[in-house]
C-alpha atoms as a PDB file:
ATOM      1  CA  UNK A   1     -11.302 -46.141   5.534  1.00  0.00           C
ATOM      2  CA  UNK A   2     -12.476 -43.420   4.007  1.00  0.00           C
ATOM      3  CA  UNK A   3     -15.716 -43.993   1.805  1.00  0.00           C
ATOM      4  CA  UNK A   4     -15.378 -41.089  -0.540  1.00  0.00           C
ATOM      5  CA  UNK A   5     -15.218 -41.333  -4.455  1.00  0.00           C
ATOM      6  CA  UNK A   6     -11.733 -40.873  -6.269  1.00  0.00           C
ATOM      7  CA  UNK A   7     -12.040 -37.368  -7.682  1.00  0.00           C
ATOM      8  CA  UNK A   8      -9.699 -38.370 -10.851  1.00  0.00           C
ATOM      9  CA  UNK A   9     -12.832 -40.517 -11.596  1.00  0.00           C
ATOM     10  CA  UNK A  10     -15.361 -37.894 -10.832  1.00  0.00           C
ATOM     11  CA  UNK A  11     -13.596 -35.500 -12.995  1.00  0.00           C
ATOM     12  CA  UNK A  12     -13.398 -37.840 -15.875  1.00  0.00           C
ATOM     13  CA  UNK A  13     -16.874 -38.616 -15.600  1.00  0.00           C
ATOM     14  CA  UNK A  14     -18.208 -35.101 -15.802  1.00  0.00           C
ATOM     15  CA  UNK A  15     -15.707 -33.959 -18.430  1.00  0.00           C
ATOM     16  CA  UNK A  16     -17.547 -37.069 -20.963  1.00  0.00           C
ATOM     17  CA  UNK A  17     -21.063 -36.528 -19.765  1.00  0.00           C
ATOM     18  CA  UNK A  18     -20.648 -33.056 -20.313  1.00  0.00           C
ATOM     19  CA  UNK A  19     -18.960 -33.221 -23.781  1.00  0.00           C
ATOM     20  CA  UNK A  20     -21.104 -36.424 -24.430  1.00  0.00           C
ATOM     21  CA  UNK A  21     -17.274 -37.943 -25.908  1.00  0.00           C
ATOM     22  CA  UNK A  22     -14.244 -39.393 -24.291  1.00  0.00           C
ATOM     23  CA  UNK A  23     -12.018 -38.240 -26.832  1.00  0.00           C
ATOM     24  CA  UNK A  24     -13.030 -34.074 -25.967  1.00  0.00           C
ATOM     25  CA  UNK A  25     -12.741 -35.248 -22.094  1.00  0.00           C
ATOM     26  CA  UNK A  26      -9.353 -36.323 -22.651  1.00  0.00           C
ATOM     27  CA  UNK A  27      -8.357 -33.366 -24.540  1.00  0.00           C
ATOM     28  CA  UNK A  28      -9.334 -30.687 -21.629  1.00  0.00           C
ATOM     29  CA  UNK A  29      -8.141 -33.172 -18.741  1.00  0.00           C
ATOM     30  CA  UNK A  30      -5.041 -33.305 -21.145  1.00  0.00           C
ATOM     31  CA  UNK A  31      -4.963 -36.966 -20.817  1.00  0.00           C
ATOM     32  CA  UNK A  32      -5.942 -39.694 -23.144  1.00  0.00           C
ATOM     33  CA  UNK A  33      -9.129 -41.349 -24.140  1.00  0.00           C
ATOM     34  CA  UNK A  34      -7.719 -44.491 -22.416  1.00  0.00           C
ATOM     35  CA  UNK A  35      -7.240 -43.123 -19.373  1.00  0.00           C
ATOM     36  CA  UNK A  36     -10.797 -41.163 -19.493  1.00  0.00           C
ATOM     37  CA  UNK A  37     -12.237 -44.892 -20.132  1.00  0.00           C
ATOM     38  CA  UNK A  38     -10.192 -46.412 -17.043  1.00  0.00           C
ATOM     39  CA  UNK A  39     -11.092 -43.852 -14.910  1.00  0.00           C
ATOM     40  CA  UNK A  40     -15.021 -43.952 -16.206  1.00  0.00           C
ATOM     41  CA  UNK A  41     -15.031 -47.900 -15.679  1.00  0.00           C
ATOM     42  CA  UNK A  42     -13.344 -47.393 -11.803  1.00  0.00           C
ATOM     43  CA  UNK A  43     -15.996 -44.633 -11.406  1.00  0.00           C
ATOM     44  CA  UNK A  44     -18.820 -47.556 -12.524  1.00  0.00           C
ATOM     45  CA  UNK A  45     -17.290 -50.748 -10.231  1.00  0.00           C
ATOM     46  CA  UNK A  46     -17.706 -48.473  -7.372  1.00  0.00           C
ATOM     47  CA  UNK A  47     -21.665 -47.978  -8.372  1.00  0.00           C
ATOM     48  CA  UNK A  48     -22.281 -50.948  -9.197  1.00  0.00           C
ATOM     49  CA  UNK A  49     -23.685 -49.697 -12.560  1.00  0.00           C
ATOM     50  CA  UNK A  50     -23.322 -49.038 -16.353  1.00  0.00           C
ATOM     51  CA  UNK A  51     -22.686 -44.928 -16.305  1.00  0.00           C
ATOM     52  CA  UNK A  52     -22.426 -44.948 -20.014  1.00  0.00           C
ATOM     53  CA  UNK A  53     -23.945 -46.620 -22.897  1.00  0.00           C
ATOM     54  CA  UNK A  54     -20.952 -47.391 -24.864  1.00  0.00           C
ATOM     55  CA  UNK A  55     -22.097 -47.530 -28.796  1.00  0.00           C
ATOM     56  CA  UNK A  56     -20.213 -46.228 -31.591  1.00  0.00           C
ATOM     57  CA  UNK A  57     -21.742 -42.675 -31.380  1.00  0.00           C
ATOM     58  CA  UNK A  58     -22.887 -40.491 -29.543  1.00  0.00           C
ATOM     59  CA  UNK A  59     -22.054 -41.208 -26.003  1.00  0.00           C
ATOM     60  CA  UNK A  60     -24.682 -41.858 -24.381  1.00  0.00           C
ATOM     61  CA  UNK A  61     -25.493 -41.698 -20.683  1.00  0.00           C
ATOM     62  CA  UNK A  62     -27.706 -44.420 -18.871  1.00  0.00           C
ATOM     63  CA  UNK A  63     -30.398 -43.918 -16.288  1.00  0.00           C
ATOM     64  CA  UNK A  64     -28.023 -43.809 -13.489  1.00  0.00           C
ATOM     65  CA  UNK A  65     -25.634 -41.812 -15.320  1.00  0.00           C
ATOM     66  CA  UNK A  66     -28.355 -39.041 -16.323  1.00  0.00           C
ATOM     67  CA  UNK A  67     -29.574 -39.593 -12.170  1.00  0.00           C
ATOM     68  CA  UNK A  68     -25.245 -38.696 -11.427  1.00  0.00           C
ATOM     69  CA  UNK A  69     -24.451 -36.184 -13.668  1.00  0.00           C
ATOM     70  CA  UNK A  70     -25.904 -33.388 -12.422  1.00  0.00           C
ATOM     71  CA  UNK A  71     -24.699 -34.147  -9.029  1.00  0.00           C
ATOM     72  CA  UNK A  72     -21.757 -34.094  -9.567  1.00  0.00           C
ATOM     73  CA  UNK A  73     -21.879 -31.165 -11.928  1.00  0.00           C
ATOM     74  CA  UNK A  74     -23.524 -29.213  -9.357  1.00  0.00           C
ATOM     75  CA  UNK A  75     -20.929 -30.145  -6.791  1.00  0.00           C
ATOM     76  CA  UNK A  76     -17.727 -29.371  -8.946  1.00  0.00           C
ATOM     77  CA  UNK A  77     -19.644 -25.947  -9.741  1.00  0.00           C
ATOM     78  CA  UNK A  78     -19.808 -25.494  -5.573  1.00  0.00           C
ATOM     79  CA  UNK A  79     -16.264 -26.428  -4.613  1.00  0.00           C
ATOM     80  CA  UNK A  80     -15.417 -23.853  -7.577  1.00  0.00           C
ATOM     81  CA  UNK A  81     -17.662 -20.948  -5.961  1.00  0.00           C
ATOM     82  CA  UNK A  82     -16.373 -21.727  -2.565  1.00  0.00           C
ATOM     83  CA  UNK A  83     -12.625 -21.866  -3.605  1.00  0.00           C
ATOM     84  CA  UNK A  84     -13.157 -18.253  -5.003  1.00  0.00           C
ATOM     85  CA  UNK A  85     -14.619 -17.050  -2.388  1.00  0.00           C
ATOM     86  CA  UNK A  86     -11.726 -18.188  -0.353  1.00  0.00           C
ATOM     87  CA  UNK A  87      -9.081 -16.547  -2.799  1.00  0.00           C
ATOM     88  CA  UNK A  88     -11.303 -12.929  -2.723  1.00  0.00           C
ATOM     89  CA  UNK A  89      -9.893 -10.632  -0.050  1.00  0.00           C
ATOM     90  CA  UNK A  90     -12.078  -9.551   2.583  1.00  0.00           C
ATOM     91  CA  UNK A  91     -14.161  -6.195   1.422  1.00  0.00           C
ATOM     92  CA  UNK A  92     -14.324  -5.275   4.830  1.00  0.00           C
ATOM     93  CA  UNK A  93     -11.347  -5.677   6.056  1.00  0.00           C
ATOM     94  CA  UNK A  94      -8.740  -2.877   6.868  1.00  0.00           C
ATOM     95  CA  UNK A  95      -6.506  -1.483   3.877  1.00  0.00           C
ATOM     96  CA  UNK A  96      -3.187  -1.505   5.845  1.00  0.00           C
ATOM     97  CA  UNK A  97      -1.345   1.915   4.976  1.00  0.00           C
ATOM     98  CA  UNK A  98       2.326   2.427   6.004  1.00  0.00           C
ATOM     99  CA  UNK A  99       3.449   5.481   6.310  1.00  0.00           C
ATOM    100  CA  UNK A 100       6.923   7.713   7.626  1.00  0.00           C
ATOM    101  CA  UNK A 101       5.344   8.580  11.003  1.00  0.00           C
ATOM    102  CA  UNK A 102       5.474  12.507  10.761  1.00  0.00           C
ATOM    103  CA  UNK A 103       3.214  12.413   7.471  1.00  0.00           C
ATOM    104  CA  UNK A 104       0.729  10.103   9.023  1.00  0.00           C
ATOM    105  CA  UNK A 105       0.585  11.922  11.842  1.00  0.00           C
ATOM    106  CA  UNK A 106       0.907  15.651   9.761  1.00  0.00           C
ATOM    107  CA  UNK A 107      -0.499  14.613   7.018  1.00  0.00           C
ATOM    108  CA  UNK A 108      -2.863  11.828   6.564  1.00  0.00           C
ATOM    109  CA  UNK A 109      -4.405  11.081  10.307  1.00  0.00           C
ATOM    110  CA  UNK A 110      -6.196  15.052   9.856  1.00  0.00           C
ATOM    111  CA  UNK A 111      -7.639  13.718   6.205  1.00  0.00           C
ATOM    112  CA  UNK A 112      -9.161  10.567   7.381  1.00  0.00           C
ATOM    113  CA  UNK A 113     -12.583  11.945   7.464  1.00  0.00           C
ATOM    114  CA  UNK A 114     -12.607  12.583   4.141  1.00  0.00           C
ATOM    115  CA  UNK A 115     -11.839   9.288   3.408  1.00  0.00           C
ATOM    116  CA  UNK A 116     -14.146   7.887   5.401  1.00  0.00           C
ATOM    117  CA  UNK A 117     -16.477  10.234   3.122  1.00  0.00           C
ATOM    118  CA  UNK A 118     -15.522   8.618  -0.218  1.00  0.00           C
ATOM    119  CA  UNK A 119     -15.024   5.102   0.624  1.00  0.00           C
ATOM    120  CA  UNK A 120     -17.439   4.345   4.022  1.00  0.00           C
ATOM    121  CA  UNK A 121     -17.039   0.433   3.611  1.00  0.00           C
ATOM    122  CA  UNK A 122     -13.495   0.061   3.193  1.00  0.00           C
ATOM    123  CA  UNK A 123     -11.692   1.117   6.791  1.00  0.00           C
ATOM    124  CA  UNK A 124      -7.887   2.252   7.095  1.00  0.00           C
ATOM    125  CA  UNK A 125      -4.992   0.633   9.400  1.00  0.00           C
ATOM    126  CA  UNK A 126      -2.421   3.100   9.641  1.00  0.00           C
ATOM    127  CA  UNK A 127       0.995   2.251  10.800  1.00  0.00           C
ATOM    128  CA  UNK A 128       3.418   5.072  11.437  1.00  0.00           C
ATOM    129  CA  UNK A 129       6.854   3.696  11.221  1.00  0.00           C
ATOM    130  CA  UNK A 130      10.243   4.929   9.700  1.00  0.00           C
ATOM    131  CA  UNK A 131      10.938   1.666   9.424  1.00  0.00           C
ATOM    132  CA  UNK A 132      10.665  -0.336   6.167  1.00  0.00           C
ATOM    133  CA  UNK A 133       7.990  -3.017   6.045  1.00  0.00           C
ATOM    134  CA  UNK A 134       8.304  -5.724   3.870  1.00  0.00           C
ATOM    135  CA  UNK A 135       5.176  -5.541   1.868  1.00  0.00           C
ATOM    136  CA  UNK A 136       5.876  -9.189  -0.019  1.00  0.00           C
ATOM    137  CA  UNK A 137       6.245 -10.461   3.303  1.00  0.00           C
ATOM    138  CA  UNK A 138       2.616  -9.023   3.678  1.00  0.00           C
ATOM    139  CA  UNK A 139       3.730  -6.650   6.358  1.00  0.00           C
ATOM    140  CA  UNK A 140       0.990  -4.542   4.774  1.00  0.00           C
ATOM    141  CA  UNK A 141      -1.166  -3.800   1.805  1.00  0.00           C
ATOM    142  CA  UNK A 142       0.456  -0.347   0.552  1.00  0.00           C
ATOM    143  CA  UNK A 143       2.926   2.060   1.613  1.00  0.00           C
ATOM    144  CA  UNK A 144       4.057   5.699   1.457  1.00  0.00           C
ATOM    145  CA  UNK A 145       7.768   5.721   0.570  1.00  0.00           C
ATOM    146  CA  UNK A 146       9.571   9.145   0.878  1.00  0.00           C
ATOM    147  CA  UNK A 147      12.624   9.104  -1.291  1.00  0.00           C
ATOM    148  CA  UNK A 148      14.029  10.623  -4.142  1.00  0.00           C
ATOM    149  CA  UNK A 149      13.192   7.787  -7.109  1.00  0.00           C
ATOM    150  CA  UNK A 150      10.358   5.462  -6.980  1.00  0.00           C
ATOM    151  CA  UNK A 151      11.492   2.168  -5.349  1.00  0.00           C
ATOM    152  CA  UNK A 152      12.177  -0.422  -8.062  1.00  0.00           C
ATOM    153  CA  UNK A 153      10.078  -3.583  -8.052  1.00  0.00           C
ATOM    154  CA  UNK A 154       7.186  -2.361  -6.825  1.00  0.00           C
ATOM    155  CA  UNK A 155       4.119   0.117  -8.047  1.00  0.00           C
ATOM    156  CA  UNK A 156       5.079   3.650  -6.947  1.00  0.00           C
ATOM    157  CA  UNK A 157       2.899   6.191  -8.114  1.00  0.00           C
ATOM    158  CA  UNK A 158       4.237   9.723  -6.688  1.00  0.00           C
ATOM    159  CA  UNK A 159       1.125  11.616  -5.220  1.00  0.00           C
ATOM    160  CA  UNK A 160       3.572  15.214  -4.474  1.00  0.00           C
ATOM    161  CA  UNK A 161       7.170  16.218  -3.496  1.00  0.00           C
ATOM    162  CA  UNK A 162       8.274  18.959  -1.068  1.00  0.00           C
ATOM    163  CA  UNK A 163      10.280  21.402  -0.117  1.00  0.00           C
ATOM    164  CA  UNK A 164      12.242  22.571   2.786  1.00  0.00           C
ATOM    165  CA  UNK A 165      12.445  26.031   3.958  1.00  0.00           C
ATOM    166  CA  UNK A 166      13.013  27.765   7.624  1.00  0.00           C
ATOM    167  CA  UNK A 167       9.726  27.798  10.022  1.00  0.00           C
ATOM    168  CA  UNK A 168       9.017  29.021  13.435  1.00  0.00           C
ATOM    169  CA  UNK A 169       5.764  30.488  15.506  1.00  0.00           C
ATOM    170  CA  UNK A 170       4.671  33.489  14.906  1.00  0.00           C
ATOM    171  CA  UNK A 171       4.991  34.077  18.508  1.00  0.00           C
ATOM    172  CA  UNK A 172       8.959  33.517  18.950  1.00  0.00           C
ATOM    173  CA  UNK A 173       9.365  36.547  16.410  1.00  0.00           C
ATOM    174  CA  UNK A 174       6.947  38.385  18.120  1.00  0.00           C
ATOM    175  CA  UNK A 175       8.332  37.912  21.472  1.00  0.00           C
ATOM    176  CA  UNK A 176      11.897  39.285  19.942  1.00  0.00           C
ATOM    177  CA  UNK A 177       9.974  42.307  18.599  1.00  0.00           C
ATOM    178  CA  UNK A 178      12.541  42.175  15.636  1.00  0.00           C
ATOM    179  CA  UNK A 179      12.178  41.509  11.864  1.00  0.00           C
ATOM    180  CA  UNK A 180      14.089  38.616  10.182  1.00  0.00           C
ATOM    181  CA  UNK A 181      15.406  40.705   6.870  1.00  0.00           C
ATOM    182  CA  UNK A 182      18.496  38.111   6.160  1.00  0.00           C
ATOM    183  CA  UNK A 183      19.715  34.753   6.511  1.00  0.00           C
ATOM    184  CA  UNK A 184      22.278  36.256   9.472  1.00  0.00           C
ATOM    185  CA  UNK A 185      19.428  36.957  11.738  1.00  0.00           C
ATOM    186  CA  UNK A 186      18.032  33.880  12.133  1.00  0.00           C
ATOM    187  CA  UNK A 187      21.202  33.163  14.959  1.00  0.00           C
ATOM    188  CA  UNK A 188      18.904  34.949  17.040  1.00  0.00           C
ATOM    189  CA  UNK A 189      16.804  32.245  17.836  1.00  0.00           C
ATOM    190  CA  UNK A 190      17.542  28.673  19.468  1.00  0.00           C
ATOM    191  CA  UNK A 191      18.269  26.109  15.951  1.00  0.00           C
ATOM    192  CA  UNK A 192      15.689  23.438  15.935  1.00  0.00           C
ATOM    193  CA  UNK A 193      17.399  19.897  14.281  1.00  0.00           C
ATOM    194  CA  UNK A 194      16.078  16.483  14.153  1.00  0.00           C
ATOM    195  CA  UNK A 195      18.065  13.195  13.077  1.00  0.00           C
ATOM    196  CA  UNK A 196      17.231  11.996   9.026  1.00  0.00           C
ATOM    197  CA  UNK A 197      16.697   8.049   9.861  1.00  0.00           C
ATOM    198  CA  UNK A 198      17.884   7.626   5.987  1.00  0.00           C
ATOM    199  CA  UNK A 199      21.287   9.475   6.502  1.00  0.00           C
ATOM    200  CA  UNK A 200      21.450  10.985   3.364  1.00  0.00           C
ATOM    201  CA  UNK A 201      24.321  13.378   3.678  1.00  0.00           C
ATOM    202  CA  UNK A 202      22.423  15.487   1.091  1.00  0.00           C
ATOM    203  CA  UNK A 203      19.524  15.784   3.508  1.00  0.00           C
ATOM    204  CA  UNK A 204      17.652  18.732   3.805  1.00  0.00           C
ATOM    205  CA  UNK A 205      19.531  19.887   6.928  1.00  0.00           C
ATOM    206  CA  UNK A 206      20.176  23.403   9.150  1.00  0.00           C
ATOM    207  CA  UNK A 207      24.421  22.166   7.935  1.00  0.00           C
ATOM    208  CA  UNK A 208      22.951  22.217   4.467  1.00  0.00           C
ATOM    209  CA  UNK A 209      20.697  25.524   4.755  1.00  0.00           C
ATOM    210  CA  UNK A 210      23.511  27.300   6.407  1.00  0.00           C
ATOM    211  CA  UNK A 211      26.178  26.426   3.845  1.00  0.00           C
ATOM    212  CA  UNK A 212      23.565  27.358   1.382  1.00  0.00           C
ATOM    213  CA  UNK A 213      22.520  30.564   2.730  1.00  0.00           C
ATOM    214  CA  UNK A 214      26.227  31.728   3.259  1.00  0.00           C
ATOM    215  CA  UNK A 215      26.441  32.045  -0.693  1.00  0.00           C
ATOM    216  CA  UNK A 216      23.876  34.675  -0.499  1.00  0.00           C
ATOM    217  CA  UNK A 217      25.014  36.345   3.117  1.00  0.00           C
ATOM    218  CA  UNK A 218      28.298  35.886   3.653  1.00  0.00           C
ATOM    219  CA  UNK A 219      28.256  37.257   6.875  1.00  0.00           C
ATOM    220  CA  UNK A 220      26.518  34.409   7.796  1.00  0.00           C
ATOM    221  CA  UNK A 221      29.040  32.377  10.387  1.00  0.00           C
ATOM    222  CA  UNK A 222      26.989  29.526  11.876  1.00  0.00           C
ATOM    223  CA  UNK A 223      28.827  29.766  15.543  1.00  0.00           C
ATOM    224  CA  UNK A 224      25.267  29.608  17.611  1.00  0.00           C
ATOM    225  CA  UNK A 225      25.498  28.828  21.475  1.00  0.00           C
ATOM    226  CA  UNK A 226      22.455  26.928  21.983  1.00  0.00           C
ATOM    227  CA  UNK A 227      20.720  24.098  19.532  1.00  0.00           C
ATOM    228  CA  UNK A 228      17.661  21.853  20.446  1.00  0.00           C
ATOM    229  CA  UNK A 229      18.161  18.628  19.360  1.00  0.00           C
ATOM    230  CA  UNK A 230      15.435  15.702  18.549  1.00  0.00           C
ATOM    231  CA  UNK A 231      15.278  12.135  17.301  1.00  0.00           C
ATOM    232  CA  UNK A 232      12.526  12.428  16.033  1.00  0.00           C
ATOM    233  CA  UNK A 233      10.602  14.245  13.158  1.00  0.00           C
ATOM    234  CA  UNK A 234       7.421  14.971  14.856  1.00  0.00           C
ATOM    235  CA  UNK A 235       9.116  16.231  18.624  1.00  0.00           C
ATOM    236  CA  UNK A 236      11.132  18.850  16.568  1.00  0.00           C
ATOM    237  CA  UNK A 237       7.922  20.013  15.073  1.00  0.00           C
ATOM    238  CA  UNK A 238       5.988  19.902  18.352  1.00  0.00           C
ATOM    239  CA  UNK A 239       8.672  21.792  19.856  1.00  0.00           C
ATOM    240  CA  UNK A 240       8.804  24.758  17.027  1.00  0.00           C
ATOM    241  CA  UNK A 241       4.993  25.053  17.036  1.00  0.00           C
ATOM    242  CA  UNK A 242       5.613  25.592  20.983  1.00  0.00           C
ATOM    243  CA  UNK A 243       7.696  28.832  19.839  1.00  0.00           C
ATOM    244  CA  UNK A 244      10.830  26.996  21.175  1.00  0.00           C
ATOM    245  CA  UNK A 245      13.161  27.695  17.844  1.00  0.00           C
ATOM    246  CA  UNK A 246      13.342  27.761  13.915  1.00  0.00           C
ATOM    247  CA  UNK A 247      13.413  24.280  12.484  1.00  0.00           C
ATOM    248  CA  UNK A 248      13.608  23.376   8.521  1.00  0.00           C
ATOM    249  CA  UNK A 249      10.868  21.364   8.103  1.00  0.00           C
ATOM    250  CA  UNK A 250       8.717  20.375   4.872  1.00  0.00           C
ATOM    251  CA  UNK A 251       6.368  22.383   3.543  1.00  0.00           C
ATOM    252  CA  UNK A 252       4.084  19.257   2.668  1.00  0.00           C
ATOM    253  CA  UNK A 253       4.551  17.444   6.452  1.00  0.00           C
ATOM    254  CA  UNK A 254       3.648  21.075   7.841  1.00  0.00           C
ATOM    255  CA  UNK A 255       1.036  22.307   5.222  1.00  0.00           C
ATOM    256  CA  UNK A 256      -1.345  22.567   7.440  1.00  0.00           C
ATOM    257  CA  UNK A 257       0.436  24.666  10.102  1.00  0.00           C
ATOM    258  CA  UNK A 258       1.662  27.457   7.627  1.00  0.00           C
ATOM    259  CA  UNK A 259      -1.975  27.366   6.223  1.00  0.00           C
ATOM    260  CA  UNK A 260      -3.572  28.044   9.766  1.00  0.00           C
ATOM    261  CA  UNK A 261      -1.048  30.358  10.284  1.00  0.00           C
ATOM    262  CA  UNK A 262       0.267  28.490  13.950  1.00  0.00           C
ATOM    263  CA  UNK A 263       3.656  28.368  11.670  1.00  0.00           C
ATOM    264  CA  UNK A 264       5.022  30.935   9.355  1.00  0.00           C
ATOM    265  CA  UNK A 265       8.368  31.076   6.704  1.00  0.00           C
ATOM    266  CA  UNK A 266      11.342  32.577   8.718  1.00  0.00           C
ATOM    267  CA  UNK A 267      13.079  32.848   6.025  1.00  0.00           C
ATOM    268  CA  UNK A 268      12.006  32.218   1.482  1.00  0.00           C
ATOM    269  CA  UNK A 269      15.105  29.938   1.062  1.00  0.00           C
ATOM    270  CA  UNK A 270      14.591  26.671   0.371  1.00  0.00           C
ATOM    271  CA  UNK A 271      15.451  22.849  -0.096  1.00  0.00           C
ATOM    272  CA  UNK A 272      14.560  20.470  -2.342  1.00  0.00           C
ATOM    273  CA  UNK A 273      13.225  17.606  -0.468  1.00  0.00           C
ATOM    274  CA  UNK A 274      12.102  14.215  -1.816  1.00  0.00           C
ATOM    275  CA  UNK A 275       8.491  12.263  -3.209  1.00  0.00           C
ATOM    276  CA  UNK A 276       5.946  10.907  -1.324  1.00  0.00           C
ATOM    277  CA  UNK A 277       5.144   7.253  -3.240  1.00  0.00           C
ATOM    278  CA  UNK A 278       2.299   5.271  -3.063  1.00  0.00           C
ATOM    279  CA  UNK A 279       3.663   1.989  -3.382  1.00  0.00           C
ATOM    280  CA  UNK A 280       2.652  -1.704  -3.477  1.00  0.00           C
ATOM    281  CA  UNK A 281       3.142  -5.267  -4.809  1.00  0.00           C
ATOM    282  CA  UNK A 282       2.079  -5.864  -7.901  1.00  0.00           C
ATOM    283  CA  UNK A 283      -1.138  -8.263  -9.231  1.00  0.00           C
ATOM    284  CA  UNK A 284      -1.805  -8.034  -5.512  1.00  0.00           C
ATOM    285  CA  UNK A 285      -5.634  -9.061  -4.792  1.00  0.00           C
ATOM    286  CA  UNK A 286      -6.821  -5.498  -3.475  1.00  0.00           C
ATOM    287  CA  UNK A 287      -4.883  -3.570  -6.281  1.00  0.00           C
ATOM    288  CA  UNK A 288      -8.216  -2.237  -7.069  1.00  0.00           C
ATOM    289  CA  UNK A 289      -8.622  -0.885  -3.658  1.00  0.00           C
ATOM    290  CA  UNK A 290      -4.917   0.567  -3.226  1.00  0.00           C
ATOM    291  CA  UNK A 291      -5.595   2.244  -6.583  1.00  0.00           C
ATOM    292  CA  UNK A 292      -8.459   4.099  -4.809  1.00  0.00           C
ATOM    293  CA  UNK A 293      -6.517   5.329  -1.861  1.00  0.00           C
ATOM    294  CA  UNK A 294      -3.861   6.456  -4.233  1.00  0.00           C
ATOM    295  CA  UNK A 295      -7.055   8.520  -6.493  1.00  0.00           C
ATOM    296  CA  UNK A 296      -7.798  10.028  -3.159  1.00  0.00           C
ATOM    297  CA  UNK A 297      -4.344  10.835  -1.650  1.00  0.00           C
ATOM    298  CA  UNK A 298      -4.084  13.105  -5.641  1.00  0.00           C
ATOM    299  CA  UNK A 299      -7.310  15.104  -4.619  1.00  0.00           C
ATOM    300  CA  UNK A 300      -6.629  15.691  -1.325  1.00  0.00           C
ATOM    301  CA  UNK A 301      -2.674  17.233  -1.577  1.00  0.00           C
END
């Protein structure tokens, strides 16, 4: 049998020791100065001694109450320390970042220095998925959505939104040796598609570009022999930076291409494509922490 104290008692004890009345115990236990007393006078049968000295007012403690009291103080003040520290999140441990995997791979794996710069105590788990993670379910701390609105019940916080226009290597045009002046020529060259995992039928597609483009050249008859065709996002992109075809891909998932010039426009018309989100749960214990990733994903776009 266990040997330990009742903690109803305990708490009753300290609430009246520490308000030197019953009746103020009772109110912030929310119970009644009966039930402070009962609990008091269970707390003394298992001493073996008078806790209180019981006279009209004020309440007084006795030598072996004064000798408890801060004990037990002390002790509630510990389990309430330790019970915090259990609720705080780890500092140290890894802010778990979803993300579509040709931005993380694009996008945010070449940035990670920087963050690592800015924030050197508080590491990064990406996970590159097109999937949906459940982030109530604790799948992870914060994701990048790309859609058009901001998901609803969530935080989403749109860091940038992009565009879709024509790109290919500089080296496929230079290996045909001739210019691209209208929609039209781009049949020249091998197509370069990849499959939208969301199956929007408004997606930012070669179908759409075409039909698009045919407003403005209508000699433009999409009949092409040969396409290259990928599942997924990042293998069409590997395979246009190879010089293998002209893909339409997103000027933000590709920024860094066009900017070191190992892809170039084929053609100025463009898509509108969708927002990159920052979202999480909200009142989430690292919301502090997310709120920093999103203030550093704003200065680095």
């Amino acid at each position: 049998m266990s040997n330990r104290p009742p903690l109803r008692a305990l708490h009753a004890f300290e609430a009246a020791a520490r308000h030197g009345s019953f009746k103020d115990a009772a109110v912030e236990l929310c119970v009644t100065p009966t039930a402070i007393s009962h609990q008091v006078r269970l707390l003394e049968e298992i001493c073996g001694r008078k806790l209180f000295l019981r006279r009209p007012r004020p309440l007084a403690l006795t030598g072996a109450g004064a000798r408890l009291f801060p004990i037990v103080r002390n002790g509630f003040d510990l389990l309430a320390g330790s019970l915090a520290a259990v609720a705080e999140p780890d500092s140290q441990a890894p802010l778990r970042v979803t993300s579509p995997n040709a931005f993380a791979s694009r996008w945010l794996v070449p940035r990670l220095p920087k963050w690592r710069e800015a924030n050197p105590t508080v590491p990064l788990e990406i996970i590159g998925t097109d999937a949906i993670l459940d982030l109530r379910a604790g799948a992870a701390d914060v994701a990048i959505r790309y859609t058009r609105r901001p998901p609803l019940g969530f935080v989403a916080q749109e860091v940038c939104r992009d565009s879709f226009f024509p790109v290919c290597s500089p080296r496929l045009l230079a290996s045909d040796g001739r210019a691209i002046e209208r929609a039209a020529d781009l049949l020249r060259y091998p197509l370069i598609h990849f499959d939208w995992m969301n199956r929007d039928p408004d997606a930012p597609t070669w179908h759409r570009w075409l039909a698009t483009a045919r407003s403005i050249d209508p000699d433009l008859i999409p009949d092409k022999a040969w396409d290259l065709s990928f599942r997924e996002e990042l293998h069409a992109i590997d395979a246009v930076v190879a010089g293998q075809g002209i893909a339409i891909c997103s000027n933000v998932v590709v920024g860094r291409e066009l900017e070191n010039g190992s892809l170039v426009k084929a053609h100025p018309l463009s898509l509108p494509g969708y927002g990159f989100y920052v979202v999480w749960v909200p009142h989430v214990p690292r919301s502090a922490v997310i709120e920093s990733f999103l203030a550093w994903m704003r200065t680095v776009t």
